[in-house]
Protein backbone atom coordinates (compact mmCIF):
# COMPACT_ATOMS: atom_id res chain seq x y z
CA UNK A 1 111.82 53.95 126.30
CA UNK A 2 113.42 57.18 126.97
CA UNK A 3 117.38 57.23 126.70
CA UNK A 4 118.94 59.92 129.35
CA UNK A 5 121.52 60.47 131.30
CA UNK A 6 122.66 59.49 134.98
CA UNK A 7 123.34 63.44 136.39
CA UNK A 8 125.64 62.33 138.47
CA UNK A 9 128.22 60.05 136.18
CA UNK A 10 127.18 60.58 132.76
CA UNK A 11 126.59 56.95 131.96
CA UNK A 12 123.12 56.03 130.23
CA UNK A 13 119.85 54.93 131.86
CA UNK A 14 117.04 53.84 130.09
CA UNK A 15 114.15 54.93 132.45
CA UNK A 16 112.55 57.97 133.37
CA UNK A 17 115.06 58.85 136.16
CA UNK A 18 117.49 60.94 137.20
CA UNK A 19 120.37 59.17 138.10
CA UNK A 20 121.82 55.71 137.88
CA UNK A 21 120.94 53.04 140.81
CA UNK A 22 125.01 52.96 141.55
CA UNK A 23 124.42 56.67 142.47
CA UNK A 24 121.24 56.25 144.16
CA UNK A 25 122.19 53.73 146.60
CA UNK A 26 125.56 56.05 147.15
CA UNK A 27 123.55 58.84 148.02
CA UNK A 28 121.00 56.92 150.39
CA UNK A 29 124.65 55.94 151.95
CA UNK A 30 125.93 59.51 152.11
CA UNK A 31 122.65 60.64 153.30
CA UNK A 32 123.40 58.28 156.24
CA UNK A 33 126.40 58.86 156.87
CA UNK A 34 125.84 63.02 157.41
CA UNK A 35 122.82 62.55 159.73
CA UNK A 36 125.03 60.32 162.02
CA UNK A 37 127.32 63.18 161.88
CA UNK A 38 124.64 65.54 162.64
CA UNK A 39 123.55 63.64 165.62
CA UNK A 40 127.06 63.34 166.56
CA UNK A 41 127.93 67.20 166.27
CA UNK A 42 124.17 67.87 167.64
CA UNK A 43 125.04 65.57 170.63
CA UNK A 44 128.14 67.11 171.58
C-alpha cells in the first residue's frame, strides 16, 4: 500500500487518492451548495 497525503488536511491515507473521504464528502457538499447558488443568482 502506498502511504500519501490527504491535499486538503495533511492527515494520512493509505490508498491511491488524493484526498481524505472527510474532504471528499465536504467537497461533494460545497459543490452543492455553489450550484444552488448559481441557479439562484442565474434565476434572478
Amino acid at each position: 500500500m502506498k502511504k500519501d497525503r490527504c491535499i486538503y488536511c495533511g492527515i494520512k491515507i493509505y490508498r491511491d487518492r488524493d484526498m481524505c473521504e472527510n474532504c471528499r464528502e465536504k467537497l461533494k457538499l460545497i459543490r452543492k451548495i455553489r450550484g444552488i447558488i448559481f441557479d439562484i443568482k442565474r434565476r434572478a
